[in-house]
N, C-alpha and C. Protein backbone atom coordinates (compact mmCIF):
# COMPACT_ATOMS: atom_id res chain seq x y z
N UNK A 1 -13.19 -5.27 13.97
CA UNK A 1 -12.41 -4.18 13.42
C UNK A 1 -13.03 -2.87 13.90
N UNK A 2 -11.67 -1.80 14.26
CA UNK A 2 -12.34 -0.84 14.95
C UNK A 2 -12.96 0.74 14.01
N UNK A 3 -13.43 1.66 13.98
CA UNK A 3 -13.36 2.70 12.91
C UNK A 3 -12.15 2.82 12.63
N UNK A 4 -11.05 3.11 13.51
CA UNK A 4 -9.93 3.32 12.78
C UNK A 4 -9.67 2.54 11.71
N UNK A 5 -9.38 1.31 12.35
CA UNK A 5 -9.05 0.39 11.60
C UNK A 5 -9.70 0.25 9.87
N UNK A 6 -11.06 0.28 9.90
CA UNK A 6 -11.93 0.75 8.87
C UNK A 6 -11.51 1.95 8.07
N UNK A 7 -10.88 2.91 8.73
CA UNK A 7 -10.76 4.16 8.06
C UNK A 7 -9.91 4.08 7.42
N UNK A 8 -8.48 3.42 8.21
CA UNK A 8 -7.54 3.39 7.52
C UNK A 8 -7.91 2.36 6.38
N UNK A 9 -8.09 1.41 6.75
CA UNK A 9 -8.37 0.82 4.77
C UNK A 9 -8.74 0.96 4.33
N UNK A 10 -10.09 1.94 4.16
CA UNK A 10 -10.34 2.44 3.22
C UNK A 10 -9.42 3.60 2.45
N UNK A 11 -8.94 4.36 3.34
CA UNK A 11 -7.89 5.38 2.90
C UNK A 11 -6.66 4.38 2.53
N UNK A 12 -5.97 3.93 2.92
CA UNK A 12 -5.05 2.99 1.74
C UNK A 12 -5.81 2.70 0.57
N UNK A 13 -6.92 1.91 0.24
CA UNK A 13 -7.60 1.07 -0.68
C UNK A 13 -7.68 2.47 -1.87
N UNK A 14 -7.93 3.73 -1.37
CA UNK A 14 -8.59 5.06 -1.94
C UNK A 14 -6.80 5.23 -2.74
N UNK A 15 -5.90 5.44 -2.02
CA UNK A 15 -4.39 5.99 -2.20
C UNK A 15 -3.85 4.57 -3.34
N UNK A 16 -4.04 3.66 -2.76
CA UNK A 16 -3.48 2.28 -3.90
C UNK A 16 -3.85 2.57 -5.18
N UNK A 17 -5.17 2.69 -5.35
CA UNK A 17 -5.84 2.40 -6.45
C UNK A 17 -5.77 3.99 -7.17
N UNK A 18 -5.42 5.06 -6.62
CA UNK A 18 -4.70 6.08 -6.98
C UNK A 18 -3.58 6.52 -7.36
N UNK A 19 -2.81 5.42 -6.95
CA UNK A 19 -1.44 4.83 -7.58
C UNK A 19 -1.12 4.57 -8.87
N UNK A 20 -2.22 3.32 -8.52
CA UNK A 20 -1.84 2.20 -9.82
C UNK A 20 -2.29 2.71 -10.78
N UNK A 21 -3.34 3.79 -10.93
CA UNK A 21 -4.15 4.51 -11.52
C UNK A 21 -2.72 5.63 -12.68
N UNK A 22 -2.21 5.93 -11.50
CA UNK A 22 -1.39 7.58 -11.65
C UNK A 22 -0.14 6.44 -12.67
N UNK A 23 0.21 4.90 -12.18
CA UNK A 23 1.42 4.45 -12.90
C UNK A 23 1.00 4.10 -14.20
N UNK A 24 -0.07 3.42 -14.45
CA UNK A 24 -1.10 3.37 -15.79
C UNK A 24 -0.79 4.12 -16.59
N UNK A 25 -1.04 5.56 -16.33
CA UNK A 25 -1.27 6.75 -17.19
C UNK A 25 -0.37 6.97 -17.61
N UNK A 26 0.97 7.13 -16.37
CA UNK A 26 2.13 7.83 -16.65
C UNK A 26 3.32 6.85 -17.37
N UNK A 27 3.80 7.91 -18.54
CA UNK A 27 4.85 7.57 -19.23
C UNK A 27 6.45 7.75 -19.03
N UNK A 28 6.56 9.00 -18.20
CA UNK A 28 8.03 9.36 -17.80
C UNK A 28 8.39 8.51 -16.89
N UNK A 29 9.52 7.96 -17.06
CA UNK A 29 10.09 6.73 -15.93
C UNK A 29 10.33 7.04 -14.77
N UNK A 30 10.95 8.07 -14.77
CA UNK A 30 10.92 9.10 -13.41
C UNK A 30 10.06 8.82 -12.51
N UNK A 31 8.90 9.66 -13.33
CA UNK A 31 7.60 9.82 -12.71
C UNK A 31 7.01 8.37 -12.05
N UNK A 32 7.27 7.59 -12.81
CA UNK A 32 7.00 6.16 -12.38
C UNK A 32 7.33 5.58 -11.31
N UNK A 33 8.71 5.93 -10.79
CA UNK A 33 9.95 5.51 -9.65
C UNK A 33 9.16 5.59 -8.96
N UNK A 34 8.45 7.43 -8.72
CA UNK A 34 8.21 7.78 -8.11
C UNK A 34 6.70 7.12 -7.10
N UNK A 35 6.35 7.07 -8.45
CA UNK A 35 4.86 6.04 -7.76
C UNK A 35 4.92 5.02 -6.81
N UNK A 36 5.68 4.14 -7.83
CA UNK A 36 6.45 3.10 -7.32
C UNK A 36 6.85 3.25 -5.74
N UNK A 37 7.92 4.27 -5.15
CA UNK A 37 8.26 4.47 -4.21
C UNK A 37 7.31 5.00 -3.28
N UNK A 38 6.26 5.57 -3.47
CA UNK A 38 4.86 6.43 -2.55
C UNK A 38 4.05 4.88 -2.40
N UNK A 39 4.12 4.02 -3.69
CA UNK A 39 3.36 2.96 -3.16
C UNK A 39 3.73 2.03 -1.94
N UNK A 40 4.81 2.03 -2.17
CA UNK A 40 5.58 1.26 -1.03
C UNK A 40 5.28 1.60 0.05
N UNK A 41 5.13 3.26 0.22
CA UNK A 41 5.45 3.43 1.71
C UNK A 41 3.87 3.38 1.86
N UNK A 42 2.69 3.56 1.08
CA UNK A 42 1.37 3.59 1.28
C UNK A 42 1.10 2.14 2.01
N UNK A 43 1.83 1.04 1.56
CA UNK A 43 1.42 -0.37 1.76
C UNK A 43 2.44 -0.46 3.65
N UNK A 44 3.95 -0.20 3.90
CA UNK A 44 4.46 -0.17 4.51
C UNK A 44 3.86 0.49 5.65
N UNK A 45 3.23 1.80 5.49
CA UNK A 45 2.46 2.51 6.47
C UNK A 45 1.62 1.98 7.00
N UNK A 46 0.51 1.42 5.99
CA UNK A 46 -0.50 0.70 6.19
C UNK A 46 -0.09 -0.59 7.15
N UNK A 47 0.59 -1.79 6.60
CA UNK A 47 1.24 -2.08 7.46
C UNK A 47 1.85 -2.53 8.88
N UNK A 48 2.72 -1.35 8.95
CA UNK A 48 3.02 -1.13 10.33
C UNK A 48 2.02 -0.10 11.28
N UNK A 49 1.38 0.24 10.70
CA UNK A 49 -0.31 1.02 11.90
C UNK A 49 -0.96 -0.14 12.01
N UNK A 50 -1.39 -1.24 11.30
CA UNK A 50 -1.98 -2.38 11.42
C UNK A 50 -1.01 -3.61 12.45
N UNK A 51 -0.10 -3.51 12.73
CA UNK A 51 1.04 -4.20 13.74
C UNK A 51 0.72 -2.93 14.78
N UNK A 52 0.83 -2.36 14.90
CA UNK A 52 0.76 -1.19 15.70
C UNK A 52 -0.97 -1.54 17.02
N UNK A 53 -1.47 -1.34 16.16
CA UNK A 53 -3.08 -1.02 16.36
C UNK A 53 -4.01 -2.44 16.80
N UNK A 54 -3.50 -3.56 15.85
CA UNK A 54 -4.35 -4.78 15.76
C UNK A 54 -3.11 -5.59 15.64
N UNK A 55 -2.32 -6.02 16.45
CA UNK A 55 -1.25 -7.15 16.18
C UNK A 55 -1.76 -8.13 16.33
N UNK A 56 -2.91 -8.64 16.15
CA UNK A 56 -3.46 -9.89 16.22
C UNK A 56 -4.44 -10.11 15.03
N UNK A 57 -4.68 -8.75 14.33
CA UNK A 57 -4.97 -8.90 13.21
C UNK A 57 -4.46 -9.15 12.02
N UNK A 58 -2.89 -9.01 12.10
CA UNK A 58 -2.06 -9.37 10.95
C UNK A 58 -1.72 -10.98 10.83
N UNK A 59 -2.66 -10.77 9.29
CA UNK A 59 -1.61 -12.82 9.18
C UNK A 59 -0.34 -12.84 9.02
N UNK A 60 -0.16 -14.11 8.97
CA UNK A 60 1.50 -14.73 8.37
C UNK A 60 1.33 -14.31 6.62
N UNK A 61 0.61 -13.96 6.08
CA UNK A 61 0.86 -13.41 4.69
C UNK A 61 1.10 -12.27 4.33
N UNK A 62 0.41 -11.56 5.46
CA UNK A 62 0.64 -9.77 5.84
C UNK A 62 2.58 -9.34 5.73
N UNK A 63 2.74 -10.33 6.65
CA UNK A 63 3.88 -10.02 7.27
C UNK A 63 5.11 -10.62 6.19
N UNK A 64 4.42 -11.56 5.43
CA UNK A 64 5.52 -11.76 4.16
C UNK A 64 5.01 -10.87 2.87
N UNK A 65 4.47 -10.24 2.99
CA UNK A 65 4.07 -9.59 1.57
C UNK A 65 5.17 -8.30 1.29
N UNK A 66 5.93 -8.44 -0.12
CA UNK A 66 6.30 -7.58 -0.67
C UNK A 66 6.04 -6.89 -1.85
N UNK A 67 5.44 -5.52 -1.30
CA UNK A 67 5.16 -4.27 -2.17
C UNK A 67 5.64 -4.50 -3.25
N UNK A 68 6.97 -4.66 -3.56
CA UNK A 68 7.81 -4.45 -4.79
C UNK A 68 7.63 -5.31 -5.78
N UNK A 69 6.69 -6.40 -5.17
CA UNK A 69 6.34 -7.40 -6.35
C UNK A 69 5.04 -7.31 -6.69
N UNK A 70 4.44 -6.64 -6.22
CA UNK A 70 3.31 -5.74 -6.76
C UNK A 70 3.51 -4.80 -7.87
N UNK A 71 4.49 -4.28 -7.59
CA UNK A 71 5.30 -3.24 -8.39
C UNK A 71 5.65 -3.65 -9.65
N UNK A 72 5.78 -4.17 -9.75
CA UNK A 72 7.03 -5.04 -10.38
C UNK A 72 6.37 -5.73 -11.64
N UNK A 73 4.97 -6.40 -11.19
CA UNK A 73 3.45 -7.38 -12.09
C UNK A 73 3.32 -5.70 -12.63
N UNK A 74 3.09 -4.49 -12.13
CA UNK A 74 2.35 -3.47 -12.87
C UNK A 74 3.17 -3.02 -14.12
C-alpha cells in the first residue's frame, strides 16, 4: 500500500467515524438524511479512488458492499 493509499484511509476512517458520530448526536431527521447522504458519498469516493489507484486491491466484498446498509443498522 502506497502513502496515498494510506492517506486516504485514514482520511475516510477520520470522516466515517465523524459521521456516525454527527448521526448519534443528531436528532432532526433532516439533519440525519443529510449525514446519511455525505456518508455515502465518503464510502463511494473512497471506493472508486481505490478502483482507480489499486484495482487489484479491491476484493469481491469491496465491490458488493452497500453504504446504505450501513446506514440503515445506525
Amino acid at each position: 500500500m502506497d502513502m496515498t493509499s494510506l492517506n486516504t484511509n485514514i482520511l475516510t476512517g477520520i470522516a466515517i467515524s465523524a459521521l456516525k458520530k454527527a448521526y448519534v448526536e443528531c436528532s432532526d431527521k433532516a439533519a440525519k438524511d443529510s449525514i446519511v447522504t455525505a456518508f455515502k458519498a465518503v464510502i463511494q469516493l473512497h471506493h472508486d479512488f481505490g478502483r482507480q489507484h489499486a484495482p487489484d486491491m479491491i476484493s469481491d466484498s469491496d465491490c458488493e458492499y452497500d453504504p446504505s446498509e450501513y446506514c440503515a443498522a445506525v
